[in-house]
PDB file of N, CA and C in Angstrom:
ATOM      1  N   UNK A   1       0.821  -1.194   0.000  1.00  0.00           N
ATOM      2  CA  UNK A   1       0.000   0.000   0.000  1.00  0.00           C
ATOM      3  C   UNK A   1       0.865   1.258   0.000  1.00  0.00           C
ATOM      4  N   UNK A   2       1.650   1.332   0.887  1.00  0.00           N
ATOM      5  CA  UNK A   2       3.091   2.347   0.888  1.00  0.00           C
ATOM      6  C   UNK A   2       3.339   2.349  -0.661  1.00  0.00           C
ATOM      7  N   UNK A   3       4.050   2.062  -1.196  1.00  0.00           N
ATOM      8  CA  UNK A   3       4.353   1.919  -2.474  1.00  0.00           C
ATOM      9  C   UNK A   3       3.431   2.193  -3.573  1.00  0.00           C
ATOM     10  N   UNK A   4       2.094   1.803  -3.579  1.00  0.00           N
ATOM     11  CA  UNK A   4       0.884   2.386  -4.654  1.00  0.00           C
ATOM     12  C   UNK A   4       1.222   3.891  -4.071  1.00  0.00           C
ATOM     13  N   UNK A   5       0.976   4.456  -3.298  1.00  0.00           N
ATOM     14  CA  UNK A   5       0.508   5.669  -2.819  1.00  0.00           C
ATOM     15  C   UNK A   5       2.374   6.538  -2.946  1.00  0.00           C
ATOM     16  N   UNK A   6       3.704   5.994  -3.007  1.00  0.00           N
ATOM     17  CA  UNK A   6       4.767   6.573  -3.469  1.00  0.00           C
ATOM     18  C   UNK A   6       4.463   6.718  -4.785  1.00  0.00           C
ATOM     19  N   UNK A   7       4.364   5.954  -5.554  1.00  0.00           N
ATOM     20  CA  UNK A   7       4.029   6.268  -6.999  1.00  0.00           C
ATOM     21  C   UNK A   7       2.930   6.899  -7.550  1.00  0.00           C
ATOM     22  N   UNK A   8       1.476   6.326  -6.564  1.00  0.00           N
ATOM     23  CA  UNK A   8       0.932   7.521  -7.040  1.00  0.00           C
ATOM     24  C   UNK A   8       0.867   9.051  -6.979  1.00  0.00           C
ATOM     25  N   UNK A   9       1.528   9.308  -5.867  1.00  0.00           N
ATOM     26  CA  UNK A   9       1.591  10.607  -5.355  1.00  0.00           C
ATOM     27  C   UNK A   9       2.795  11.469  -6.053  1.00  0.00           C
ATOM     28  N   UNK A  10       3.904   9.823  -6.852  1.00  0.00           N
ATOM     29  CA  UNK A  10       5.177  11.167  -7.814  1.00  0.00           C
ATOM     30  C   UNK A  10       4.539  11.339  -8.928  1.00  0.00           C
ATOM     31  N   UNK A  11       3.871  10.454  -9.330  1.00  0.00           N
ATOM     32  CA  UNK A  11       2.909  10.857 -11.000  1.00  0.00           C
ATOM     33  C   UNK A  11       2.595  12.088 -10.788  1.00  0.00           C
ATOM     34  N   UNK A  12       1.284  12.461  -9.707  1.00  0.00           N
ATOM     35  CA  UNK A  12      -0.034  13.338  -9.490  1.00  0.00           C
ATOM     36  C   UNK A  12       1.474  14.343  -9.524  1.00  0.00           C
ATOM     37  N   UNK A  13       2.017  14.324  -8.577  1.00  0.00           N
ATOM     38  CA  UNK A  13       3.173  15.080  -8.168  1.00  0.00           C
ATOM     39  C   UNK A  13       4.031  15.834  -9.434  1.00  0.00           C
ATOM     40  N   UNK A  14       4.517  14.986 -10.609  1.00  0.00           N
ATOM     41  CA  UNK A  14       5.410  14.935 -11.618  1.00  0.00           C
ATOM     42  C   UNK A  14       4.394  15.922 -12.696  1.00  0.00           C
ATOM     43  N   UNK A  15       3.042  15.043 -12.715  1.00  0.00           N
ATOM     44  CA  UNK A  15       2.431  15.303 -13.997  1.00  0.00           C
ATOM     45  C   UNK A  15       1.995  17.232 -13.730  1.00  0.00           C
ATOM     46  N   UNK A  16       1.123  17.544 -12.350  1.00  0.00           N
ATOM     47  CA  UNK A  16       0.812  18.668 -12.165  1.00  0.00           C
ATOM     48  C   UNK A  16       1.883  19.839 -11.917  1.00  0.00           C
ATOM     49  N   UNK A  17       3.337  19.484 -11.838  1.00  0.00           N
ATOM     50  CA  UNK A  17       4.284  20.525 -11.533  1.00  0.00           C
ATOM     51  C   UNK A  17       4.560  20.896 -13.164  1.00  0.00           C
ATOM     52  N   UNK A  18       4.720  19.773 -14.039  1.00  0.00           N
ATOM     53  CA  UNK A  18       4.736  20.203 -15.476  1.00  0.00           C
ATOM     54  C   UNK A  18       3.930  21.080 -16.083  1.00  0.00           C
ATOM     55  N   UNK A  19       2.805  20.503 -15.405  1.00  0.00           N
ATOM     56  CA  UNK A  19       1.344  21.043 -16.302  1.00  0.00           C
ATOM     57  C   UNK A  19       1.593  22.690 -15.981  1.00  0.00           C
ATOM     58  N   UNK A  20       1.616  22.937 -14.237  1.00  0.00           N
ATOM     59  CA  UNK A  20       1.726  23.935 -13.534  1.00  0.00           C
ATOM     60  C   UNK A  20       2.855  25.130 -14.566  1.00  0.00           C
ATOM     61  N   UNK A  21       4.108  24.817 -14.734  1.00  0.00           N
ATOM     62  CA  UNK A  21       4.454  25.075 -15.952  1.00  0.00           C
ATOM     63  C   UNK A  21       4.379  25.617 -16.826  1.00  0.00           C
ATOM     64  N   UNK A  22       3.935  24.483 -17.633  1.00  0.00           N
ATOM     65  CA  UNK A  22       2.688  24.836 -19.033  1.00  0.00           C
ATOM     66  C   UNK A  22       2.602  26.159 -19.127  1.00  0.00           C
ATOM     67  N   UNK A  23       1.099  26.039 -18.033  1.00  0.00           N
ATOM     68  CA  UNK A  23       0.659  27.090 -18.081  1.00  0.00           C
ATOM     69  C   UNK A  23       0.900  28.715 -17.641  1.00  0.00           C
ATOM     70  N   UNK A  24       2.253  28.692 -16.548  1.00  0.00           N
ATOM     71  CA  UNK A  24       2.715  29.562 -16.543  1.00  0.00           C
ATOM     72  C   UNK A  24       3.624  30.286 -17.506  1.00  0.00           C
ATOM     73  N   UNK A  25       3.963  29.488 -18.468  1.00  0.00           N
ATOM     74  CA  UNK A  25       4.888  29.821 -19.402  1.00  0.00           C
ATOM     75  C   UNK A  25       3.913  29.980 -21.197  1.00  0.00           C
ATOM     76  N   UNK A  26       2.968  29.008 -20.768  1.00  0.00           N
ATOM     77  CA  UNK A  26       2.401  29.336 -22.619  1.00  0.00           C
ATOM     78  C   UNK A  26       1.059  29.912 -22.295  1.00  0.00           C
ATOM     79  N   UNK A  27       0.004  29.983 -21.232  1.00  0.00           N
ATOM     80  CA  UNK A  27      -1.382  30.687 -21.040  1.00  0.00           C
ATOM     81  C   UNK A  27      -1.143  31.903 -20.932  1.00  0.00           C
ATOM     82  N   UNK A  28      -0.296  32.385 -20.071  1.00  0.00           N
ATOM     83  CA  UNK A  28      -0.249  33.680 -19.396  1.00  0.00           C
ATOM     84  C   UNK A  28      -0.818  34.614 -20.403  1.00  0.00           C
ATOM     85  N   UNK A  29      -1.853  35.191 -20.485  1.00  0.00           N
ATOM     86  CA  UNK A  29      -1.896  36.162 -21.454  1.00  0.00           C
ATOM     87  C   UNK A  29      -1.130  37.814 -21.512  1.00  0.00           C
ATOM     88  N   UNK A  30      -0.754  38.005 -22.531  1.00  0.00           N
ATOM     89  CA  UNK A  30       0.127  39.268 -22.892  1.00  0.00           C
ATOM     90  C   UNK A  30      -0.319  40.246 -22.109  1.00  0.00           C
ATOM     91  N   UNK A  31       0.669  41.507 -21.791  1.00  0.00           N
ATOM     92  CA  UNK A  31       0.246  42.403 -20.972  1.00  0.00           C
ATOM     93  C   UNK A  31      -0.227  43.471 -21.721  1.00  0.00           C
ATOM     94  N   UNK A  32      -1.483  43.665 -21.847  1.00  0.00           N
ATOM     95  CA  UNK A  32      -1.419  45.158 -22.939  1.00  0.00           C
ATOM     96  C   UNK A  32      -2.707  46.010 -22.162  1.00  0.00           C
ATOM     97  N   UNK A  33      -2.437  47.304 -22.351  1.00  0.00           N
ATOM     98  CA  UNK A  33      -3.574  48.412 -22.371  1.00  0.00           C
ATOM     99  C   UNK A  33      -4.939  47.684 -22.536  1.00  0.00           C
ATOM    100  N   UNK A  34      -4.930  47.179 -23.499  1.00  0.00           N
ATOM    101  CA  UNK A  34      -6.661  46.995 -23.753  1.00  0.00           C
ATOM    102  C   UNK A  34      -7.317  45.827 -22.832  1.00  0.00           C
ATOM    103  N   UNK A  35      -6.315  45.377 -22.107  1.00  0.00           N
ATOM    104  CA  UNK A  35      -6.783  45.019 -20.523  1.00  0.00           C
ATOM    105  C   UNK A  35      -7.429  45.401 -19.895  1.00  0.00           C
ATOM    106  N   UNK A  36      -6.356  46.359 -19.477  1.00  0.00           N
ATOM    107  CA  UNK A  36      -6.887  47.247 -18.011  1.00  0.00           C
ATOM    108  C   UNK A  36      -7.478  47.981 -18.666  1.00  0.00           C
ATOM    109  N   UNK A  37      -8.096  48.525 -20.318  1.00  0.00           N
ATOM    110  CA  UNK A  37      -8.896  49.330 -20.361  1.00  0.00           C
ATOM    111  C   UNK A  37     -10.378  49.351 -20.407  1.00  0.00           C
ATOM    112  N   UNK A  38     -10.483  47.763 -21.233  1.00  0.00           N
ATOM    113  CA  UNK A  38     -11.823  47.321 -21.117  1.00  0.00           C
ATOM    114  C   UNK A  38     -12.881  46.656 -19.920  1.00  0.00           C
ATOM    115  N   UNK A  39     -11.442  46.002 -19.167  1.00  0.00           N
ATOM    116  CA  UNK A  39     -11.678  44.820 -17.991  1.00  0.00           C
ATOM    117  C   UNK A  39     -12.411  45.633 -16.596  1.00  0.00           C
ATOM    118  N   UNK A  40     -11.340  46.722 -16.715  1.00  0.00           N
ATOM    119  CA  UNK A  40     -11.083  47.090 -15.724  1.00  0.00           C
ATOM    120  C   UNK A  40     -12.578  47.677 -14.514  1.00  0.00           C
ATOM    121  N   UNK A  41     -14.051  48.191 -15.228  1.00  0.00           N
ATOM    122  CA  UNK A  41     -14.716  48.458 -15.108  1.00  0.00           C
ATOM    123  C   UNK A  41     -16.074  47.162 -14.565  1.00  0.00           C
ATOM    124  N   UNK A  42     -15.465  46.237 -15.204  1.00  0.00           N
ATOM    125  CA  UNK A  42     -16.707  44.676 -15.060  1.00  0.00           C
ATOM    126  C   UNK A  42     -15.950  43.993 -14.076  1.00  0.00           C
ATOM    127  N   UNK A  43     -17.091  42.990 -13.329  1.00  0.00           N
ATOM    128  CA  UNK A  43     -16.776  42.478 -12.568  1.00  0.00           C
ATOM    129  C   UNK A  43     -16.203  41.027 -12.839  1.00  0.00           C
ATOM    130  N   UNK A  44     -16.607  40.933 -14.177  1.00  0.00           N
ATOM    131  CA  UNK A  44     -16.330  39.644 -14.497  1.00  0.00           C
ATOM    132  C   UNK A  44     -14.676  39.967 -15.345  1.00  0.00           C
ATOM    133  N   UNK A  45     -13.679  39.115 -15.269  1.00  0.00           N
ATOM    134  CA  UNK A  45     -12.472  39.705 -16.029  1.00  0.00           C
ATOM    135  C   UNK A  45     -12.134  38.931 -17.609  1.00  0.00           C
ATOM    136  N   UNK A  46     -11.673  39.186 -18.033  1.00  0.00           N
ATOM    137  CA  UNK A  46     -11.189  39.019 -19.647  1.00  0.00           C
ATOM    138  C   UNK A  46     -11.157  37.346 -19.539  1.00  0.00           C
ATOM    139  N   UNK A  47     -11.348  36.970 -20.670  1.00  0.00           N
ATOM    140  CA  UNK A  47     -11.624  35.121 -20.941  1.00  0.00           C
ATOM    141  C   UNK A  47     -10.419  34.641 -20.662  1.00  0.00           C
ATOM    142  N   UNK A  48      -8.959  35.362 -21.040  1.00  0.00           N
ATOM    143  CA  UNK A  48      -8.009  34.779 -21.174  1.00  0.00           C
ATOM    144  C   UNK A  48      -7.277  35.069 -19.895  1.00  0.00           C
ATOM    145  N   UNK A  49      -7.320  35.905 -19.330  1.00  0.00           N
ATOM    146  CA  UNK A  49      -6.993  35.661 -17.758  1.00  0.00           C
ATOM    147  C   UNK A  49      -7.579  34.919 -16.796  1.00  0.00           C
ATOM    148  N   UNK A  50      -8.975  35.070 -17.030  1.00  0.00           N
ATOM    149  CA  UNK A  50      -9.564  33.861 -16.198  1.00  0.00           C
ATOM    150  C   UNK A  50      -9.495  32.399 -16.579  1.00  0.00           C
ATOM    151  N   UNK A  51      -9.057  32.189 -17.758  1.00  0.00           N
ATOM    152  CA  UNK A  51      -8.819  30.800 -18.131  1.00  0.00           C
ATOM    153  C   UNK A  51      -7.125  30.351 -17.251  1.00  0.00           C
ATOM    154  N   UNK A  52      -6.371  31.162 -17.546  1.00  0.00           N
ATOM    155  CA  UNK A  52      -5.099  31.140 -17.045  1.00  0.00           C
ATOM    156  C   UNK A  52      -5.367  31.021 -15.179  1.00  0.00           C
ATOM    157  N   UNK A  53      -6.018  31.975 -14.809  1.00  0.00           N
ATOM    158  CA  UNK A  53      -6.274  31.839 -13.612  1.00  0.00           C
ATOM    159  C   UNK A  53      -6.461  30.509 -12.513  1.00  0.00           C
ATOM    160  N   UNK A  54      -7.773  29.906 -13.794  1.00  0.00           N
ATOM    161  CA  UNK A  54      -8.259  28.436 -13.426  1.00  0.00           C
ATOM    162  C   UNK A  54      -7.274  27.210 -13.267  1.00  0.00           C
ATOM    163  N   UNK A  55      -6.959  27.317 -14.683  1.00  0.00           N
ATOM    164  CA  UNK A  55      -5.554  26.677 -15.119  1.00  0.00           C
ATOM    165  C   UNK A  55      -4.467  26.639 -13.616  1.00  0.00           C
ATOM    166  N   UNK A  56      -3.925  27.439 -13.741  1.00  0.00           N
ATOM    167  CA  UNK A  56      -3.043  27.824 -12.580  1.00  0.00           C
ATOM    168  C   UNK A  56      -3.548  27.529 -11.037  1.00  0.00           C
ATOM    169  N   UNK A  57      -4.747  27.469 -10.963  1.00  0.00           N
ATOM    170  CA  UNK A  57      -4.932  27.000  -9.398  1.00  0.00           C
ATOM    171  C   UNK A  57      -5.326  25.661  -9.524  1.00  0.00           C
ATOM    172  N   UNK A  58      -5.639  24.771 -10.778  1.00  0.00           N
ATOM    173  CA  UNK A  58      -5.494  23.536 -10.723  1.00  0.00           C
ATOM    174  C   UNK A  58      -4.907  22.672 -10.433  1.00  0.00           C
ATOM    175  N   UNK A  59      -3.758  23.267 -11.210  1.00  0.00           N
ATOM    176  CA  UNK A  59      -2.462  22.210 -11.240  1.00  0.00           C
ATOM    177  C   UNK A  59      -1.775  22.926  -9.954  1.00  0.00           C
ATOM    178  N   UNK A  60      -1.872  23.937  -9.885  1.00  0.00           N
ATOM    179  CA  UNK A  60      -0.843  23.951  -8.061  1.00  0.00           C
ATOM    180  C   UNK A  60      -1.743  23.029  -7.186  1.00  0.00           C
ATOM    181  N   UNK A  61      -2.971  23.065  -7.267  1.00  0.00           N
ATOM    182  CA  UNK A  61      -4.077  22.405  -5.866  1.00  0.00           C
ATOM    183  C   UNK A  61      -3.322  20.735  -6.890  1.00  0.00           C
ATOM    184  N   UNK A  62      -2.985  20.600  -7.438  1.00  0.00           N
ATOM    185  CA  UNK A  62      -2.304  18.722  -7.941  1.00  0.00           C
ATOM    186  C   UNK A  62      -1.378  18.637  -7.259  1.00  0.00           C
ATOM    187  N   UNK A  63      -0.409  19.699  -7.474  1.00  0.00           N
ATOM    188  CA  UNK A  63       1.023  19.831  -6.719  1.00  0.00           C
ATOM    189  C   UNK A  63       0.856  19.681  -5.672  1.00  0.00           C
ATOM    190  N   UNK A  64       0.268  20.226  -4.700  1.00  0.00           N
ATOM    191  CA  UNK A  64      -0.276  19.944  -3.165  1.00  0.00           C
ATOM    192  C   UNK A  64      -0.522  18.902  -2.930  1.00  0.00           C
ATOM    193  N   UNK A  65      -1.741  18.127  -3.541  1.00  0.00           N
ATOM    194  CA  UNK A  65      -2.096  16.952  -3.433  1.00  0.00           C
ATOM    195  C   UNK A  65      -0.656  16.040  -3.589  1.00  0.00           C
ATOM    196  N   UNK A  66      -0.108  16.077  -4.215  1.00  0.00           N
ATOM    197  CA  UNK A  66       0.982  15.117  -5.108  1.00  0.00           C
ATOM    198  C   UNK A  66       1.663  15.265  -3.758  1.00  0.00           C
ATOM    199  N   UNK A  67       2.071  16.192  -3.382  1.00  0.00           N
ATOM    200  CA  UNK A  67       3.265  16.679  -2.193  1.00  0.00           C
ATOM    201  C   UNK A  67       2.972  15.962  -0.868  1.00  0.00           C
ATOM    202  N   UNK A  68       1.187  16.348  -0.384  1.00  0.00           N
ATOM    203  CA  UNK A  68       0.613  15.499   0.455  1.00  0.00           C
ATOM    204  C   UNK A  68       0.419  13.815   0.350  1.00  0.00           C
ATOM    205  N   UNK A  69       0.418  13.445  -0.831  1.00  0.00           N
ATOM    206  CA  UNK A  69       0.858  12.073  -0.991  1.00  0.00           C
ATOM    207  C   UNK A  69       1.914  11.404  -0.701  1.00  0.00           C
ATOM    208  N   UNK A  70       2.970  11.956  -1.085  1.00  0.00           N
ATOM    209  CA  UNK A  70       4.292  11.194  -0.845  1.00  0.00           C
ATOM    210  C   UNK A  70       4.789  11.960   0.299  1.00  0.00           C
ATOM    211  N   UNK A  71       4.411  12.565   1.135  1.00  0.00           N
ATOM    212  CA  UNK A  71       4.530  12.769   2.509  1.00  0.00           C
ATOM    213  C   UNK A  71       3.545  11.955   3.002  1.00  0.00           C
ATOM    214  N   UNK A  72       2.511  11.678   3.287  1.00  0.00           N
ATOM    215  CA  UNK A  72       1.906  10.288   3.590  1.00  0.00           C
ATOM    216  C   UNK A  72       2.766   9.119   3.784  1.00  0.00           C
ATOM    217  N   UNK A  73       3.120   8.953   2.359  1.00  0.00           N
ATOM    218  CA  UNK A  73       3.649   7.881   1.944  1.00  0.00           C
ATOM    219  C   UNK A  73       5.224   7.681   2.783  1.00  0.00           C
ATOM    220  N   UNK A  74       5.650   8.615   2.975  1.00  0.00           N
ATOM    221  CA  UNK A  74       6.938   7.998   3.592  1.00  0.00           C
ATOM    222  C   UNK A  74       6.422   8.311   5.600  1.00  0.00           C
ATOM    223  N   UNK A  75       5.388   8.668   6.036  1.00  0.00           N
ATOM    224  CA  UNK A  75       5.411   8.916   7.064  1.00  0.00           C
ATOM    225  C   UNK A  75       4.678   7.726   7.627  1.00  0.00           C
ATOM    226  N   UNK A  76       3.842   7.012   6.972  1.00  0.00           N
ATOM    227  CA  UNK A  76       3.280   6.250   7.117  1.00  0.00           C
ATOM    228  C   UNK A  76       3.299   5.112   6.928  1.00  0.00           C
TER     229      UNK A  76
END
């Protein structure tokens, strides 16, 4: 059982720090004026920041998980 839960927890661990990544490096959307000029007034924000947003608290809340796994796993 130790051992399912080491491996599963470096996958979850491996796969979401990549992903995490990813998306910090290819979603991020560009910084421009017509941001903060259109956004800035609604409560709701631009598609492509909030997609990035989502993105980005996914795969860190994996990373966590992944981290809390194989700390389990060796404490237990």
């Amino acid at each position: 059982m130790k051992l399912i839960i080491l491996f599963a927890g470096s996958l979850v661990f491996v796969v979401s720090a990549s992903a995490y990544i990813f998306v910090k490096i290819k979603l991020k959307p560009k910084q421009s004026s017509e941001i903060e000029d259109v956004y800035w007034e609604f409560e709701e924000s631009n598609p492509e920041l909030a997609q990035y947003n989502k993105w980005s608290r996914i795969t860190f809340a994996g990373v966590v998980v992944g981290m809390i796994m194989l700390f389990l796993s060796v404490v237990f």
